[in-house]
Each structure stands twice: as C-alpha cells, then as structure tokens.
C-alpha atoms as a PDB file:
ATOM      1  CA  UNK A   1      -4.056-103.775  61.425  1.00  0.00           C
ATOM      2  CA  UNK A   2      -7.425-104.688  63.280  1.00  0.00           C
ATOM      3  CA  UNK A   3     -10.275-102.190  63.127  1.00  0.00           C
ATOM      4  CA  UNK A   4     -11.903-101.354  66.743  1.00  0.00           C
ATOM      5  CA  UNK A   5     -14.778-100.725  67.546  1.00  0.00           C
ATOM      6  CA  UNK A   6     -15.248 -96.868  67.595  1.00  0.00           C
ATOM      7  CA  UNK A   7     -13.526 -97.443  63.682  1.00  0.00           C
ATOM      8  CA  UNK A   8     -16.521 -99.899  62.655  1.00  0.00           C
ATOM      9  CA  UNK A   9     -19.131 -97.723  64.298  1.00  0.00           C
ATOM     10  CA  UNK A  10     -17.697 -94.563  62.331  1.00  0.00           C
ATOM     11  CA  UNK A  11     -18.120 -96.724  59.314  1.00  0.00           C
ATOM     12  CA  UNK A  12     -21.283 -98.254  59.702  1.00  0.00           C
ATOM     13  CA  UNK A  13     -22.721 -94.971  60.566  1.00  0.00           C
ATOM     14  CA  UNK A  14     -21.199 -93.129  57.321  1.00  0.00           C
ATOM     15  CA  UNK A  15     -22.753 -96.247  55.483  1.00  0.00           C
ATOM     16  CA  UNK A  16     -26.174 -96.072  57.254  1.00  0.00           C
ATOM     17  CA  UNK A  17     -25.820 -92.001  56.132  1.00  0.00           C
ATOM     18  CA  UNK A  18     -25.176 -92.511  52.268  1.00  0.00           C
ATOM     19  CA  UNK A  19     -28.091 -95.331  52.299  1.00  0.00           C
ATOM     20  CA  UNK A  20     -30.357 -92.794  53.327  1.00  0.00           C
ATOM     21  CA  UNK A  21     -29.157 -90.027  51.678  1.00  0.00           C
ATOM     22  CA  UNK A  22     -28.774 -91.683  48.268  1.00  0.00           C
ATOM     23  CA  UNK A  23     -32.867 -93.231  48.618  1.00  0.00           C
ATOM     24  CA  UNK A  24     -35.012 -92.124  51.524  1.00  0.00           C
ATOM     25  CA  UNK A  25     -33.943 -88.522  51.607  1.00  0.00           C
ATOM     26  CA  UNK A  26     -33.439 -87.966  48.358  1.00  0.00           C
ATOM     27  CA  UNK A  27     -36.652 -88.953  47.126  1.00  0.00           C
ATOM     28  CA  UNK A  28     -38.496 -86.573  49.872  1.00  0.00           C
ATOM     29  CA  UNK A  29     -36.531 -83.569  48.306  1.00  0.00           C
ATOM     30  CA  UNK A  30     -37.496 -84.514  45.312  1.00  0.00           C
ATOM     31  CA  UNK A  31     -41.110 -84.556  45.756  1.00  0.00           C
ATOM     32  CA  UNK A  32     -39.935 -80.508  46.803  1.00  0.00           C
ATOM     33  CA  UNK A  33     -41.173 -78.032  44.737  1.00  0.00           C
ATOM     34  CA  UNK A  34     -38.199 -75.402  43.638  1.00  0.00           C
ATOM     35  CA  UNK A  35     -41.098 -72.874  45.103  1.00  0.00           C
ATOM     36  CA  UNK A  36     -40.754 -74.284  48.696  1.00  0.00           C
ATOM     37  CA  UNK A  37     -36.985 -74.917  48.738  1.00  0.00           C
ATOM     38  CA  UNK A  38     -35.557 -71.738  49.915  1.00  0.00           C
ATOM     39  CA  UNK A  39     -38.171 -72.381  53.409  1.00  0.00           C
ATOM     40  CA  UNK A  40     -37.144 -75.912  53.309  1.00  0.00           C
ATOM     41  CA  UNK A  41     -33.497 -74.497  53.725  1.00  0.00           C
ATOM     42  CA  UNK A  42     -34.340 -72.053  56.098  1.00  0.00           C
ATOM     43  CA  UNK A  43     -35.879 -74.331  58.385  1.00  0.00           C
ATOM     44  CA  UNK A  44     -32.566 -76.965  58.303  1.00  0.00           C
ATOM     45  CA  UNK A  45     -30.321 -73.939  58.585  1.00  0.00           C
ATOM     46  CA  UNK A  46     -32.191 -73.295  62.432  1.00  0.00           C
ATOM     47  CA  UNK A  47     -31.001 -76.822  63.379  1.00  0.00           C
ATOM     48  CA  UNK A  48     -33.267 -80.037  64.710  1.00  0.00           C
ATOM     49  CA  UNK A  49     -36.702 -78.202  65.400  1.00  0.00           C
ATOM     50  CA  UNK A  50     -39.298 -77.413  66.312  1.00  0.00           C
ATOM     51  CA  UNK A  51     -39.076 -73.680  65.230  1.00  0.00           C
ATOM     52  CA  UNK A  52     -41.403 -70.742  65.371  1.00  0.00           C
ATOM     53  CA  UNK A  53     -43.005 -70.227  62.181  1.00  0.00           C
ATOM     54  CA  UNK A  54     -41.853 -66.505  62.680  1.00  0.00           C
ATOM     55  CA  UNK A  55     -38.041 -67.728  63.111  1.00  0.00           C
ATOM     56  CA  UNK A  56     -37.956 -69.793  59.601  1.00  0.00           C
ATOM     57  CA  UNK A  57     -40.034 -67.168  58.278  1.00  0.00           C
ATOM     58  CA  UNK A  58     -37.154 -64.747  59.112  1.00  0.00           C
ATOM     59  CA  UNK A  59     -34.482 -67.042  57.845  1.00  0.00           C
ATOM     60  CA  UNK A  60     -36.019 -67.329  54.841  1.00  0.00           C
ATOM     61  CA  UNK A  61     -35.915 -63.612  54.444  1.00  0.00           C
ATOM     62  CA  UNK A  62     -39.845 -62.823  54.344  1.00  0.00           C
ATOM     63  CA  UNK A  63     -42.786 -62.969  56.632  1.00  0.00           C
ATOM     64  CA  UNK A  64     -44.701 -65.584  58.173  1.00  0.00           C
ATOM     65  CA  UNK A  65     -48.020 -64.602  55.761  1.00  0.00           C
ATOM     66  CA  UNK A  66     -45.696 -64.788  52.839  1.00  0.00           C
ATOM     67  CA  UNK A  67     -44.554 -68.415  53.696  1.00  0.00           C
ATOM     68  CA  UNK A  68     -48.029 -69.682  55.068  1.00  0.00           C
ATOM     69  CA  UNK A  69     -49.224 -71.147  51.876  1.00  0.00           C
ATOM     70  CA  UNK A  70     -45.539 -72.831  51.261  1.00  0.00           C
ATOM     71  CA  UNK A  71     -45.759 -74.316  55.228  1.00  0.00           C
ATOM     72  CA  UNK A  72     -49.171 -75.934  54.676  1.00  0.00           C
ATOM     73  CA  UNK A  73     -48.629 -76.919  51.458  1.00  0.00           C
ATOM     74  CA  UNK A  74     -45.066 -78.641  52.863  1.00  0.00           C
ATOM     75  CA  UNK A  75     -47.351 -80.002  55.871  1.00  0.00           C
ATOM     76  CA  UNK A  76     -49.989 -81.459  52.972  1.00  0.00           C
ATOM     77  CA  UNK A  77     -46.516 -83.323  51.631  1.00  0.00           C
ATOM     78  CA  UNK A  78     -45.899 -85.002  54.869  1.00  0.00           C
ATOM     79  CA  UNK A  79     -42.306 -82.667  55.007  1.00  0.00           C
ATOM     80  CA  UNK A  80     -42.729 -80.947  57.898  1.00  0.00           C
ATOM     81  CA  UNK A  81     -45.575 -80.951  60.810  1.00  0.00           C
ATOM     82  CA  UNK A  82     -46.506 -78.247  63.215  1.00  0.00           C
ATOM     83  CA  UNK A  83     -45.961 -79.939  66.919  1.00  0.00           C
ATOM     84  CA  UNK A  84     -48.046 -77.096  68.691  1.00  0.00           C
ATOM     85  CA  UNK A  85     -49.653 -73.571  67.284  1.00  0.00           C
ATOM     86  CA  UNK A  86     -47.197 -71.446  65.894  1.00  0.00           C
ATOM     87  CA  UNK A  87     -44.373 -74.208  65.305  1.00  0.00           C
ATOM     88  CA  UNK A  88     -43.035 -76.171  63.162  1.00  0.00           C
ATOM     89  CA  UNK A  89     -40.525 -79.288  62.067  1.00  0.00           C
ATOM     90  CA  UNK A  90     -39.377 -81.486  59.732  1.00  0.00           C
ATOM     91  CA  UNK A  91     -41.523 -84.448  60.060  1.00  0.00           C
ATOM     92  CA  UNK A  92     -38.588 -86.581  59.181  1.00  0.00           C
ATOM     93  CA  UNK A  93     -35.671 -86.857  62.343  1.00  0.00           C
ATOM     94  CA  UNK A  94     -31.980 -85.983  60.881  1.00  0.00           C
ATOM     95  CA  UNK A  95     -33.865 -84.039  57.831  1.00  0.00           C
ATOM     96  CA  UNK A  96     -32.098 -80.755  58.214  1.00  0.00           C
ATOM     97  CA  UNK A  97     -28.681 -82.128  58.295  1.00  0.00           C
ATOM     98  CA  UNK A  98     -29.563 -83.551  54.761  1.00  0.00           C
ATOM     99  CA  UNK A  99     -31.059 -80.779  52.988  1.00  0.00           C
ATOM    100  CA  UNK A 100     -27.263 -78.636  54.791  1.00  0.00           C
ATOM    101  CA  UNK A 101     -25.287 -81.693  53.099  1.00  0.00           C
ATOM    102  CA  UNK A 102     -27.802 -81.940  49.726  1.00  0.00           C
ATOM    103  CA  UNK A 103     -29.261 -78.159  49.196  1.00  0.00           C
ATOM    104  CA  UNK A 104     -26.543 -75.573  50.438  1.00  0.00           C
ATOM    105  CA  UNK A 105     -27.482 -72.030  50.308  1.00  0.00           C
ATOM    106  CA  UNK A 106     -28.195 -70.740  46.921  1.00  0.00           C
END
C-alpha cells in the first residue's frame, strides 16, 4: 500500500512535533520555575497570543499586581514578551499548544 502525500505530511509533522517537544520545548519548561507555572498555563489555556495581562491574570485566578513580578520575571527568561503595553505572549510560536500537551491543568 503506497503512502500519499497528505499521509507523509501527517507524519513528518507528528515527527517534527515530538523533536521539539522531546528537546526545544522541553528544556524552556524546564528552566520554569514551579512558582510561574500556573501563569505559564494560564496564558496557553487563552490560545496563540498576544493576551491582555488582565485576561491571563484572570485565568490564572488572581490579579494582574499579583502576577506582575511572575510576568517580568518570565519576560527576564526570554518565555514570554510583551508586544505592546498591557500585553503579552509566549515569545516562542506553537508554545501554548506544548505546555496544553506537557503541563495540563493541575
């Protein structure tokens, strides 16, 4: 049975996935502190970004004072980056699919 096309695109992307799954993203979650994971999953659960600091803030079930420290220390790490006043995004593209797949809610 020969594969098509579509089959050996579907496979090379599910390849390309675990590659960077298993190294590049892995090793930027590690570099997480446990203190900055539950904004870290807030901001993937709103989807590709940019967000309002006031949106993840809510998602992450506090205010946006009580998460400013954990955003600039995130934007320090090179995790995330605020596009414009008031917003922000993972600095990394297809980031927040990989903390849904590697850090589900707790």
């Amino acid at each position: 049975m020969a594969i098509d096309e579509a089959q050996m695109l579907d496979r090379g992307a599910f390849a390309a996935e675990h590659a960077l799954d298993a190294s590049f993203f892995a090793a930027r979650v590690a570099r997480i502190p446990t203190s900055e994971v539950d904004y870290v999953r807030a901001l993937a659960s709103l989807g590709p970004g940019p967000h309002r600091s006031g949106d993840v803030a809510a998602a992450a079930g506090r205010s946006t004072s009580q998460v400013s420290a954990i955003r600039d220390r995130l934007i320090d790490e090179g995790v995330v980056y605020s596009p414009r006043y008031g917003w922000i995004e993972f600095a990394i593209p297809h980031f927040d699919a990989f903390v849904g797949r590697a850090l589900p809610p707790a």
